[in-house]
Every structure is written in C-alpha cells, then in structure tokens.
PDB file of N, CA and C in Angstrom:
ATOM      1  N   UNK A   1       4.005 -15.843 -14.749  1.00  0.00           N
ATOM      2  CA  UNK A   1       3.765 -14.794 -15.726  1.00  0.00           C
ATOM      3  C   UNK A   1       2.375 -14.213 -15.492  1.00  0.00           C
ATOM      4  N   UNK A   2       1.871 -12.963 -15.554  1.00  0.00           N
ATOM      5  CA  UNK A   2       0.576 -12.299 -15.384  1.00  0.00           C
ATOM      6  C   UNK A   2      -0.029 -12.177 -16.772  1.00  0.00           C
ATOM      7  N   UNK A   3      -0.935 -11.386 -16.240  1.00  0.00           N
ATOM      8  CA  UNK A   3      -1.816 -11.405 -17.548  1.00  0.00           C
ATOM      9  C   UNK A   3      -1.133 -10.855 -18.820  1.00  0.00           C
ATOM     10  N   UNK A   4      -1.457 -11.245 -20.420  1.00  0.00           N
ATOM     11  CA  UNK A   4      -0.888 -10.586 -21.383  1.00  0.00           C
ATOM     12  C   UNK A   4      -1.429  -8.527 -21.296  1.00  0.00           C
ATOM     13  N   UNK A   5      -0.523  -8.483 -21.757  1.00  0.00           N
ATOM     14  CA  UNK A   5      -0.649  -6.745 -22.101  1.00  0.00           C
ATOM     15  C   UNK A   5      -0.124  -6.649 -23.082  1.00  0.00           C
ATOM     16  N   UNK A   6      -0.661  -4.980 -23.441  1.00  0.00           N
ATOM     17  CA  UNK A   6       0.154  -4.459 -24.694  1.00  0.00           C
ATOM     18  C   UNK A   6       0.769  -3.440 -23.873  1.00  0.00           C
ATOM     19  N   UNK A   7       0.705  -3.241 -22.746  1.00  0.00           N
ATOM     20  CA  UNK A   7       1.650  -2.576 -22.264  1.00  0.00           C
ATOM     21  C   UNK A   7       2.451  -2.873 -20.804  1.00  0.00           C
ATOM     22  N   UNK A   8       3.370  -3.501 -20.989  1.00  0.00           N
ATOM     23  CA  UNK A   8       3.965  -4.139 -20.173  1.00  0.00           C
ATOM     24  C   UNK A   8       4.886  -3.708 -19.067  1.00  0.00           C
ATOM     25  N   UNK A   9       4.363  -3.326 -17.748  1.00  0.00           N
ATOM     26  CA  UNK A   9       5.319  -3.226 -16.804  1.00  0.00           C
ATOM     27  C   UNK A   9       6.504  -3.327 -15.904  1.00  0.00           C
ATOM     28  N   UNK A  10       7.501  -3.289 -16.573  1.00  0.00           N
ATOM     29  CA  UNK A  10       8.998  -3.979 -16.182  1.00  0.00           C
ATOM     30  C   UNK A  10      10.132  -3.297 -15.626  1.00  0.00           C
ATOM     31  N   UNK A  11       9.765  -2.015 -15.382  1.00  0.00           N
ATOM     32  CA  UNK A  11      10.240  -1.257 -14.664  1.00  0.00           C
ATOM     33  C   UNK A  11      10.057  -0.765 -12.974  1.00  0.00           C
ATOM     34  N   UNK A  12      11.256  -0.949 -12.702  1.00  0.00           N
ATOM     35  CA  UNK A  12      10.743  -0.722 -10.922  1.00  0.00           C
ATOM     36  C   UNK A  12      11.190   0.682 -10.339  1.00  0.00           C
ATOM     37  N   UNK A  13      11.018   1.704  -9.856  1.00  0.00           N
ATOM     38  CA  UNK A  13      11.304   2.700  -9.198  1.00  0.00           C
ATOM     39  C   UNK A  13      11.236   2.835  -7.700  1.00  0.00           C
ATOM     40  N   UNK A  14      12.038   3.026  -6.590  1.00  0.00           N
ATOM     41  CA  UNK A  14      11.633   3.054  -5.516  1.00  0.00           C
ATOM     42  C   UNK A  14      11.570   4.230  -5.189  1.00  0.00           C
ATOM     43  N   UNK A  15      10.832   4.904  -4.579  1.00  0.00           N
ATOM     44  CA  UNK A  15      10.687   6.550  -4.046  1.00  0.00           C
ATOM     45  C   UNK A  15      10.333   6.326  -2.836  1.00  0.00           C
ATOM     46  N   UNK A  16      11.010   7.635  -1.808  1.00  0.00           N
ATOM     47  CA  UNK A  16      10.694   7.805  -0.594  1.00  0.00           C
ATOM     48  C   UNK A  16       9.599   9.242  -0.376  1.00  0.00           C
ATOM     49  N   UNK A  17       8.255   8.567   0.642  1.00  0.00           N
ATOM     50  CA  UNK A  17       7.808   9.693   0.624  1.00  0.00           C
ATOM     51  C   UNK A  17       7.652  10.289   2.128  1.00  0.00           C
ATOM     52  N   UNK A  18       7.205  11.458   1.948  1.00  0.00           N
ATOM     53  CA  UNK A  18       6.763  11.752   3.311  1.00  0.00           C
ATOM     54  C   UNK A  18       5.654  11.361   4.082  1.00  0.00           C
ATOM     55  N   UNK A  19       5.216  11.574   5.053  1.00  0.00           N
ATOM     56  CA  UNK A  19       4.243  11.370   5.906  1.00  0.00           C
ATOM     57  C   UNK A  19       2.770  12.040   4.972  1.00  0.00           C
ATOM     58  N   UNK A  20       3.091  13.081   4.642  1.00  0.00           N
ATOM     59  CA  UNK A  20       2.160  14.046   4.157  1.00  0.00           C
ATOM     60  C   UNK A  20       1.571  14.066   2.425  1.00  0.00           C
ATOM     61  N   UNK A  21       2.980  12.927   1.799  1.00  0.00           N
ATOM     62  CA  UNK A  21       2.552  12.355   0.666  1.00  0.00           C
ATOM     63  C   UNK A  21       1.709  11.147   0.691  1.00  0.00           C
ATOM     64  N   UNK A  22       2.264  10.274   1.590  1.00  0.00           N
ATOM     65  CA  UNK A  22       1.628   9.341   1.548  1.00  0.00           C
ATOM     66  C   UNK A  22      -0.027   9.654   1.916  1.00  0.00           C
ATOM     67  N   UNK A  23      -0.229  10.210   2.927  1.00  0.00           N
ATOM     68  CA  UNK A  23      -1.666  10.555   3.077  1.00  0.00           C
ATOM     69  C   UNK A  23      -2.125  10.875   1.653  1.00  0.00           C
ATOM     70  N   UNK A  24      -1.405  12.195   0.974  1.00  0.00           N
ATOM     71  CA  UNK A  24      -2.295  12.232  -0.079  1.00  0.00           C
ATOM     72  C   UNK A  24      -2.703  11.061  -1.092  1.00  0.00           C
ATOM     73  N   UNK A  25      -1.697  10.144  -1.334  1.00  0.00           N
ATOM     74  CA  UNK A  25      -1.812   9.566  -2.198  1.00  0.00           C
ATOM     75  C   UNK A  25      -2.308   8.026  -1.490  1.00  0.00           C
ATOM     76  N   UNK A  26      -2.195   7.831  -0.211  1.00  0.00           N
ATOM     77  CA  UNK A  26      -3.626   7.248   0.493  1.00  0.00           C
ATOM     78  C   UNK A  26      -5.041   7.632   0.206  1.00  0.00           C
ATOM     79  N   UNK A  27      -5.291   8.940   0.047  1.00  0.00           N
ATOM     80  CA  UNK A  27      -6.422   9.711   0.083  1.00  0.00           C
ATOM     81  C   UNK A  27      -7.225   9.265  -1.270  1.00  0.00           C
ATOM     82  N   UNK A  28      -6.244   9.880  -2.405  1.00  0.00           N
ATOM     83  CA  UNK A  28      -6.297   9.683  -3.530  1.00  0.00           C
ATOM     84  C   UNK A  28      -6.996   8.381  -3.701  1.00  0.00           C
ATOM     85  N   UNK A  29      -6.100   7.252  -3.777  1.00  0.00           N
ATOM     86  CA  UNK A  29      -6.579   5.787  -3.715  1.00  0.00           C
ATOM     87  C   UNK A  29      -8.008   5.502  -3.333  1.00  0.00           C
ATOM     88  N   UNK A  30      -8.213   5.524  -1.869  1.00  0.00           N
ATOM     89  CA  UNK A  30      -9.231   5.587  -1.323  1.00  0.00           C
ATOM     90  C   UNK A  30     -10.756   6.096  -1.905  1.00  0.00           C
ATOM     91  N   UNK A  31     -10.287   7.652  -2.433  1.00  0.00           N
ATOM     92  CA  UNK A  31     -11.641   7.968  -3.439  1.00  0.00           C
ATOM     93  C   UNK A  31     -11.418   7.560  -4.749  1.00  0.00           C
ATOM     94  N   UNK A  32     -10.414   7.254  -5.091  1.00  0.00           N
ATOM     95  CA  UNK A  32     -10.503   6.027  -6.774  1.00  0.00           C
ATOM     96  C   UNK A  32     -11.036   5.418  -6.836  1.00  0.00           C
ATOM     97  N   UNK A  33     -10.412   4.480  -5.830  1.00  0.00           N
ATOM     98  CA  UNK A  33     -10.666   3.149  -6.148  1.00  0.00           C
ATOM     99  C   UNK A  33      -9.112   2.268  -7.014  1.00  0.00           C
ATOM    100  N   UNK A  34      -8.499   3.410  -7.412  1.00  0.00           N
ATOM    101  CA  UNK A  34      -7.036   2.820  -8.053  1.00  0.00           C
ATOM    102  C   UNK A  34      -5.933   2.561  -7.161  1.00  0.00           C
ATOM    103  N   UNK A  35      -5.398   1.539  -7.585  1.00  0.00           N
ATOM    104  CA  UNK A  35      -4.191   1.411  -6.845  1.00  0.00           C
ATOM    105  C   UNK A  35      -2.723   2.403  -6.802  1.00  0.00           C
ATOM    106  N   UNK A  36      -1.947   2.469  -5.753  1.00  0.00           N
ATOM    107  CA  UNK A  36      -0.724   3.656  -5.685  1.00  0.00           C
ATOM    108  C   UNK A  36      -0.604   3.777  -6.891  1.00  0.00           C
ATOM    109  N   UNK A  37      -0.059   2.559  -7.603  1.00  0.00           N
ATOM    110  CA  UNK A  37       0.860   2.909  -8.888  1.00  0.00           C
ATOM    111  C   UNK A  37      -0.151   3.159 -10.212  1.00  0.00           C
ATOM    112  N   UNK A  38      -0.994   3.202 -10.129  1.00  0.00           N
ATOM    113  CA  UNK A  38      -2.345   4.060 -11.116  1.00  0.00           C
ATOM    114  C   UNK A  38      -2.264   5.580 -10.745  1.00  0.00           C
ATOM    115  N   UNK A  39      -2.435   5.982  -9.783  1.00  0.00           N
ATOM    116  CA  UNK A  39      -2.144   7.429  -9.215  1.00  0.00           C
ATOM    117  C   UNK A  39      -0.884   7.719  -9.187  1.00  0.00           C
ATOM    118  N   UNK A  40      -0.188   7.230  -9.292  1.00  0.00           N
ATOM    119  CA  UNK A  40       1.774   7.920  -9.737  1.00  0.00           C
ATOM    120  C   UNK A  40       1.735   7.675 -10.738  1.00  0.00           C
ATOM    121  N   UNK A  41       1.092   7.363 -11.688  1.00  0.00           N
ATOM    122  CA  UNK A  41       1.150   7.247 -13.215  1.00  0.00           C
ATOM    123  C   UNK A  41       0.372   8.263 -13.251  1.00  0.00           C
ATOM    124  N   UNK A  42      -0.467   8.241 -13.103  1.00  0.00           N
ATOM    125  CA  UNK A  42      -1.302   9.758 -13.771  1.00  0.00           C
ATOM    126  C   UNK A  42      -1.043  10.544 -12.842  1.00  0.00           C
ATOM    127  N   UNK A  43      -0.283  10.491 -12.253  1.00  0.00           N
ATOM    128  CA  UNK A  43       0.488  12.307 -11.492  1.00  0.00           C
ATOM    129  C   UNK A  43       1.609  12.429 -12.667  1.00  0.00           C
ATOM    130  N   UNK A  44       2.616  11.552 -12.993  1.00  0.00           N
ATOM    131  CA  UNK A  44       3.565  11.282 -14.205  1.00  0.00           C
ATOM    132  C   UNK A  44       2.940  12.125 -15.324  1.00  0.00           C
ATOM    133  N   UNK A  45       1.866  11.579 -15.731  1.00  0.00           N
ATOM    134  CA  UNK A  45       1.156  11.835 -16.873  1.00  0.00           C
ATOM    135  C   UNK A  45       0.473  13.418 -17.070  1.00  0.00           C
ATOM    136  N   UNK A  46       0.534  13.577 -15.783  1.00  0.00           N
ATOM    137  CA  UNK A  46      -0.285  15.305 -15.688  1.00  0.00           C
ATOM    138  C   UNK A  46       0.935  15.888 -16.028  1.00  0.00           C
ATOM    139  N   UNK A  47       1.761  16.186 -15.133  1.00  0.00           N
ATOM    140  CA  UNK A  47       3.447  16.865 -14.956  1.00  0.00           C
ATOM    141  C   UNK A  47       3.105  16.668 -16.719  1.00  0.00           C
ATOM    142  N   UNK A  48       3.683  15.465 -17.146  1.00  0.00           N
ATOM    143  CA  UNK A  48       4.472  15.309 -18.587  1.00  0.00           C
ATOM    144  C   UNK A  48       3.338  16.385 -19.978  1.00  0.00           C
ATOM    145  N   UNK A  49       2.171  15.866 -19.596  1.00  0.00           N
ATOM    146  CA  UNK A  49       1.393  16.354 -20.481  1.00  0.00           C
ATOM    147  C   UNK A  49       1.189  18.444 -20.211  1.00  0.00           C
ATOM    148  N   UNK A  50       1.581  18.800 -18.569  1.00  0.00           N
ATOM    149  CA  UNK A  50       1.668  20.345 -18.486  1.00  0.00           C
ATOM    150  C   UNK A  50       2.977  20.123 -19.249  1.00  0.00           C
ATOM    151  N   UNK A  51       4.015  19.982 -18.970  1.00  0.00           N
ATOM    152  CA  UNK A  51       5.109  20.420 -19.900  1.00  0.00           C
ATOM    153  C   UNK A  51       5.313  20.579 -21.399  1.00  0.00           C
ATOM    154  N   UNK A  52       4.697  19.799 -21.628  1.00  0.00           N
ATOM    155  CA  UNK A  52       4.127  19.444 -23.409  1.00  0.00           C
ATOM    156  C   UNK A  52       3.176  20.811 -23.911  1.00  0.00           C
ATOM    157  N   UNK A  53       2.474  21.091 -23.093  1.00  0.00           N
ATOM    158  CA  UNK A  53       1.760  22.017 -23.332  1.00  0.00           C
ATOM    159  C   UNK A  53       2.853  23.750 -23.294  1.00  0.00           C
ATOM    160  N   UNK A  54       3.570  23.942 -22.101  1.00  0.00           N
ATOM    161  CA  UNK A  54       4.093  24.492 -21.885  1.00  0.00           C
ATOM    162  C   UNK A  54       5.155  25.148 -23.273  1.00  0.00           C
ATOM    163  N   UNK A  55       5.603  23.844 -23.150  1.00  0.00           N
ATOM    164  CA  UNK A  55       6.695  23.830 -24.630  1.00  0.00           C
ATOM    165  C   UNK A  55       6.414  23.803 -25.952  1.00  0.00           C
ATOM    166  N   UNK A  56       5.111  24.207 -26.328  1.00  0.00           N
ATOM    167  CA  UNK A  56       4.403  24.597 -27.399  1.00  0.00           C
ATOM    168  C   UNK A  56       4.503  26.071 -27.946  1.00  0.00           C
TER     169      UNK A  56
END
C-alpha cells in the first residue's frame, strides 16, 4: 500500500503517443521537474478548465 491520500489514484489509462508527443512531454518533465503523469494531469486540467470557461 503507498502513502495515505485524500486523493487517491486508481485509475489506469493507457495512451499511445507519437514521437513528437513524447518529446514534448519529455521536454515538459525535464523543465518541471514533474513526473509524465503530473503533466497529463494538468494538460487534463487546462482542456477541462478552457471548456468550463467556454461554456459560461
């Protein structure tokens, strides 16, 4: 079992990317400091939050 959370990760998604995604989101990482799935969450989170806005 890992550490406690209040928000708990239990969902798995597999996605295929391209050559040209992965760089970016190599890139990305690299000047974070966050791991892939920190940066596909807040790419998630941008998209969701423009649409929200959108649909106002």
């Amino acid at each position: 079992m890992g550490r406690p959370t209040d928000d708990p990760k239990t969902n798995q998604y597999r996605v295929r990317l391209s050559d040209k995604d992965l760089n970016m989101l190599n890139f990305c990482c690299e000047n974070t400091g966050l791991p892939k799935s920190d940066i596909i969450r807040r790419g998630i989170e941008t998209v969701y939050n423009e649409l929200q806005v959108k649909k106002e």
